[in-house]
Protein backbone atom coordinates (compact mmCIF):
# COMPACT_ATOMS: atom_id res chain seq x y z
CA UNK A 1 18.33 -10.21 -15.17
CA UNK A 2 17.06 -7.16 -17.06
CA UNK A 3 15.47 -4.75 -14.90
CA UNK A 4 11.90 -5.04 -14.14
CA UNK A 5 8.32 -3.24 -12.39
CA UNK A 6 7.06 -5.88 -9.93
CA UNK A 7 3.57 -5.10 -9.07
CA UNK A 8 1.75 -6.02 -5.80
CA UNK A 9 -1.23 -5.41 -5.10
CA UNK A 10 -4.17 -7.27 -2.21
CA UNK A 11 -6.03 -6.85 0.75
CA UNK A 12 -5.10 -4.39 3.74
CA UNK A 13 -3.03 -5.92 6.20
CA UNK A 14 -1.88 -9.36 4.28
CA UNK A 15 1.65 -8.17 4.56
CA UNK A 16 2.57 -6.84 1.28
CA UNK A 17 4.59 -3.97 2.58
CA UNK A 18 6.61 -6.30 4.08
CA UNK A 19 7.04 -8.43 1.34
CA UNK A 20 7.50 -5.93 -1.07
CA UNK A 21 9.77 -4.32 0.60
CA UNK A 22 12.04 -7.89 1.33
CA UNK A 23 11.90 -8.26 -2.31
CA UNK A 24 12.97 -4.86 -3.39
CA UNK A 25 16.05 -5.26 -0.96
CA UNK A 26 16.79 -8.70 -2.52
CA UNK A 27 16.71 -7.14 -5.98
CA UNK A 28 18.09 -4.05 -4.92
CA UNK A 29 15.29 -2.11 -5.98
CA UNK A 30 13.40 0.94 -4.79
CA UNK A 31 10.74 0.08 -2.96
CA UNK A 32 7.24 2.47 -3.40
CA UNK A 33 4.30 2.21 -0.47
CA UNK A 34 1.82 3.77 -2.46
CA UNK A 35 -1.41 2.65 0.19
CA UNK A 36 1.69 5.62 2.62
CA UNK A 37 1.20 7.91 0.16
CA UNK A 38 -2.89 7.73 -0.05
CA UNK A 39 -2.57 7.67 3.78
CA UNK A 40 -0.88 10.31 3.68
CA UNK A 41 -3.61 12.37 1.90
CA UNK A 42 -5.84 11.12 4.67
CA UNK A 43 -3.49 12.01 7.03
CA UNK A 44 -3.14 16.05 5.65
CA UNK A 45 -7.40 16.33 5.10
CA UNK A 46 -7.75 14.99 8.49
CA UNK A 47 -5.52 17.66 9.65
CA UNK A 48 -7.47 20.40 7.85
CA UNK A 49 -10.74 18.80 8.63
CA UNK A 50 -12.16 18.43 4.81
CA UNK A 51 -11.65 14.69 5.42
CA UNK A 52 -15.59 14.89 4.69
CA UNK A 53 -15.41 17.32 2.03
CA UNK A 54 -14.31 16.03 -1.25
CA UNK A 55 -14.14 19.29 -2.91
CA UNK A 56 -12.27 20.82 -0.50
CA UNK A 57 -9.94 18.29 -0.81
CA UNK A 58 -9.97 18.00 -4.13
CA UNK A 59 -8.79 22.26 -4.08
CA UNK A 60 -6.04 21.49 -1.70
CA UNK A 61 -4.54 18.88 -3.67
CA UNK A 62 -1.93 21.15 -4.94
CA UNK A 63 -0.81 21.61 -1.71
CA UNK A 64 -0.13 18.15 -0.76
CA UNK A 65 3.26 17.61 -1.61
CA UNK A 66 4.28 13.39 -0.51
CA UNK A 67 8.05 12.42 -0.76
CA UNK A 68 9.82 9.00 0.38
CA UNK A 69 13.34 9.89 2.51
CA UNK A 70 15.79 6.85 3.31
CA UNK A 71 15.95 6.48 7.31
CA UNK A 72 19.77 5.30 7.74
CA UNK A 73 18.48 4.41 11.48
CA UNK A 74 15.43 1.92 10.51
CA UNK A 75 17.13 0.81 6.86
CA UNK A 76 13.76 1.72 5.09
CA UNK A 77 11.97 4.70 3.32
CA UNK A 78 9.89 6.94 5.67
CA UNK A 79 6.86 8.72 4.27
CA UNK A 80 7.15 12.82 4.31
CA UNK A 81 4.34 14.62 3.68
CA UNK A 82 4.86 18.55 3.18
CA UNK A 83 8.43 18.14 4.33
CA UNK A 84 7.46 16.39 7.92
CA UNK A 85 7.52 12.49 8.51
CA UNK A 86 4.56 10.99 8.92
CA UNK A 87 5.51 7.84 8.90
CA UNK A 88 4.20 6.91 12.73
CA UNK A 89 1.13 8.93 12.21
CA UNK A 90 -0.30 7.44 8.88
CA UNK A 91 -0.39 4.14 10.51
CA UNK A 92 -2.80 4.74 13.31
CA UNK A 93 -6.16 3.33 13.05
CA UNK A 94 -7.93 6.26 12.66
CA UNK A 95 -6.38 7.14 9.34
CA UNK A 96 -6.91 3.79 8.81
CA UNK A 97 -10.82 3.99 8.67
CA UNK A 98 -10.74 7.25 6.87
CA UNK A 99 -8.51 5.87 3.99
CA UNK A 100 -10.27 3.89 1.78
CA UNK A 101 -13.56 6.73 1.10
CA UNK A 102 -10.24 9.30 0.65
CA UNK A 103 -8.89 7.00 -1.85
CA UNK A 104 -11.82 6.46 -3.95
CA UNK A 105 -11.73 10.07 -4.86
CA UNK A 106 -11.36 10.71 -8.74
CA UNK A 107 -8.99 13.58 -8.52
CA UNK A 108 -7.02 11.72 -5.54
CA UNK A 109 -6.18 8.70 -7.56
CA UNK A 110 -5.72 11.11 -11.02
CA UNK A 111 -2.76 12.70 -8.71
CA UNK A 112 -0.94 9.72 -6.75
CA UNK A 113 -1.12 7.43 -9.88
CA UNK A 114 0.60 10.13 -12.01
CA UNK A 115 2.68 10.51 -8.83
CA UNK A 116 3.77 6.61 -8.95
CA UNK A 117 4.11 6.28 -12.73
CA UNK A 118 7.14 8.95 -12.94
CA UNK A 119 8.64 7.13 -9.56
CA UNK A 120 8.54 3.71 -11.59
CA UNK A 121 9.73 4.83 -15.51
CA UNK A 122 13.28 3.07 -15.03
CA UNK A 123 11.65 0.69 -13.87
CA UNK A 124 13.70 -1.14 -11.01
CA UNK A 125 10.78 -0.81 -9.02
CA UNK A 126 8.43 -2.92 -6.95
CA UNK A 127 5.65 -1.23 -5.57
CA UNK A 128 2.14 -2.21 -3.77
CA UNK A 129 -1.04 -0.94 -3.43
CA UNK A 130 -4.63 -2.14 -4.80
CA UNK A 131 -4.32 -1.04 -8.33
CA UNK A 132 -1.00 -1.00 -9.76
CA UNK A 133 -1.22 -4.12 -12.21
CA UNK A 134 -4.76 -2.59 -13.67
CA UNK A 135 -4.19 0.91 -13.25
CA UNK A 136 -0.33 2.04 -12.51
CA UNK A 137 1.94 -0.19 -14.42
CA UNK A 138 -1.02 -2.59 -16.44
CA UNK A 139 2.39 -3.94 -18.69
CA UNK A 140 4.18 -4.36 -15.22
CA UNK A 141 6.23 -8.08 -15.73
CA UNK A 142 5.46 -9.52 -13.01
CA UNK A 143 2.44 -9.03 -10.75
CA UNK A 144 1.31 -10.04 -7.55
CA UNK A 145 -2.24 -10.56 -5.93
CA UNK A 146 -1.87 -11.20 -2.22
CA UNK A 147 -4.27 -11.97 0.21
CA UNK A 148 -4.91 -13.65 3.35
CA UNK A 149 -7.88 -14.62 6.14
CA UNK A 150 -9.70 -11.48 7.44
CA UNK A 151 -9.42 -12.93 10.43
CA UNK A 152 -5.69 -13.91 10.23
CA UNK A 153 -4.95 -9.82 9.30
CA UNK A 154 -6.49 -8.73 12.12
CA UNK A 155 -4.97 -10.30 14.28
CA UNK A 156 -1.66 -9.22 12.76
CA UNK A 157 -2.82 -5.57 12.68
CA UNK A 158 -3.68 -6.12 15.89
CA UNK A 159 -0.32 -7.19 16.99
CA UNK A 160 1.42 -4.10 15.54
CA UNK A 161 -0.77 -1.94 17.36
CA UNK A 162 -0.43 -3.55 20.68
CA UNK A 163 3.60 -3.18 19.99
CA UNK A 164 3.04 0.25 19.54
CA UNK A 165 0.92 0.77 23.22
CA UNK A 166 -2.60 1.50 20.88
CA UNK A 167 -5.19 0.13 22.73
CA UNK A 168 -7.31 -0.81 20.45
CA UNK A 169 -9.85 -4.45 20.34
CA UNK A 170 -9.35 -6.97 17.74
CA UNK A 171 -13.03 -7.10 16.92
CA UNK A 172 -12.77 -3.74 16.24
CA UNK A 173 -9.78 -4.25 14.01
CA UNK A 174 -11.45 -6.98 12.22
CA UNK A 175 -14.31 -5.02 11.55
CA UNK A 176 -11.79 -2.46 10.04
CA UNK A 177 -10.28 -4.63 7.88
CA UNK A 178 -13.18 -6.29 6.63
CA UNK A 179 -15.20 -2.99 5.87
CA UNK A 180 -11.69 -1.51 3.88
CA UNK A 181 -11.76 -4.77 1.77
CA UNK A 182 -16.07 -3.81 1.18
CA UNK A 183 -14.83 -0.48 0.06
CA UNK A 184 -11.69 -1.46 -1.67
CA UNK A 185 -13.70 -3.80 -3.90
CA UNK A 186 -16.97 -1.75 -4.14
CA UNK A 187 -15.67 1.86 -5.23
CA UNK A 188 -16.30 3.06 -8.76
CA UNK A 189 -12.59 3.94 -9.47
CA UNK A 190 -9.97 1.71 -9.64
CA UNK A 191 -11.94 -0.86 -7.43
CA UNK A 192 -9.65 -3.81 -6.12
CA UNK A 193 -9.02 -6.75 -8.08
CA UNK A 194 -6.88 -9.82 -9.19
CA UNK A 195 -5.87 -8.85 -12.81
CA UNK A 196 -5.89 -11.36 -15.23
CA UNK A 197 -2.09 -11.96 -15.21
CA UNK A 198 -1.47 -11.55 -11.23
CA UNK A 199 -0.29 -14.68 -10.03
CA UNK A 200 -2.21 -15.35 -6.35
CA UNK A 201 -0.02 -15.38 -3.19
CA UNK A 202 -2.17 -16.56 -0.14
CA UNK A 203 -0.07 -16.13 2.72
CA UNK A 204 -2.50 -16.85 5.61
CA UNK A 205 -0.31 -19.57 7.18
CA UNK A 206 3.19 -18.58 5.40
CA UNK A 207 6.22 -17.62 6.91
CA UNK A 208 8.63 -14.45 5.55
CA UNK A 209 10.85 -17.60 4.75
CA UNK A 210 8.12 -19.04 2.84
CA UNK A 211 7.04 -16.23 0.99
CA UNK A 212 10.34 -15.63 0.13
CA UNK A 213 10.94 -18.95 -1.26
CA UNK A 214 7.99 -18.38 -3.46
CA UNK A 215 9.36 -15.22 -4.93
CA UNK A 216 12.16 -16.85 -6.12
CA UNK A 217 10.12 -19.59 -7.71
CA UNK A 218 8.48 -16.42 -9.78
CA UNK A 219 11.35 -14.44 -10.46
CA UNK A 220 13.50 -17.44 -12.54
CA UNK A 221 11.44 -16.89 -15.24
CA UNK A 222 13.28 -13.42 -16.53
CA UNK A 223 16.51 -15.11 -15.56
């Protein structure tokens, strides 16, 4: 099988991290979190409170310098951002409310994409986010639409965070998860949506196995 870009792209919090990443280790491919690297952004304006200041953000920009590092001790990619890893701290939930007006920045998007198409030219490369079959890599091979139950996410999410001691309510994480997807769908650029060739993975009452099983029904077609 000739190498290929798989493209993923859905709803927060339907798993396609996960997934992607399960595939790219079946494949033996890089694996690219680009909603880490927008978080990451978040994460940095946040810091330097212009998270409410688009042109200040937009002027620091240059500044924000995102790299993915292997960690030999978790067996996955950890997100860096200016050299320090952020990979705990771009995950809590509020970066997680911030992310989506950060994202829908122009000049945020114009840098991460152009960020994400150099990672991906050897292709080899399966990589999520909520525009990378209609913005990123529109000629990817094979692309993915994922999505899942508000409700169901949430109550993921809201798992993870509990693991991690946040105490945070699951009405509030539903309400999070359902005002990203308003956002997600509503912005002007690069809006979230199914392209025309995405096949549609609803995994709302799959298991990893399942999922899995269903990758491998897409991926005999380039055998």
């Amino acid at each position: 099988m000739e190498k290929i870009i798989i493209a993923i792209d859905g709803y927060s919090s339907c798993g396609k991290s996960t997934f992607a990443k399960a595939v790219a280790a079946k494949l033996g491919y890089i694996f690219i979190d680009t909603g880490a690297m927008y978080r990451a952004v978040t994460l940095y304006a946040m810091r330097h409170g212009i998270v409410d200041d688009p042109a200040a953000l937009v002027a620091a920009l240059p500044e924000v310098q995102i790299e993915f590092r292997f960690n030999p001790q978790t067996g996955r990619s950890d997100v860096y951002l200016n050299g320090e890893n952020v990979e705990t701290e771009i995950r809590r939930i509020d970066v997680s409310s911030r992310v989506s007006s950060v994202s829908s920045i122009p000049e945020v998007r114009a840098k991460l994409v152009a960020m994400q198409q150099q990672m991906g030219q050897h292709k080899g490369v399966v990589m999520d986010g909520r525009d990378i079959g209609t913005v990123v890599f529109p000629k990817a091979e094979l692309k993915i639409f994922m999505t899942a139950d508000p409700r169901v996410r949430a109550e993921r999410r809201y798992r993870e965070l509990q693991a991690k001691g946040e105490a945070v309510s699951l009405e509030e994480i539903e309400r999070n998860v359902r005002e990203r997807d308003r956002q997600d769908e509503t912005r002007a650029v690069s809006p979230l949506r199914r392209a025309d060739d995405a096949v549609l993975l609803d995994n709302s009452h799959m298991t990893v196995e399942e999922q899995m099983e269903w990758i491998d029904a897409q991926l005999r077609r380039f055998e």
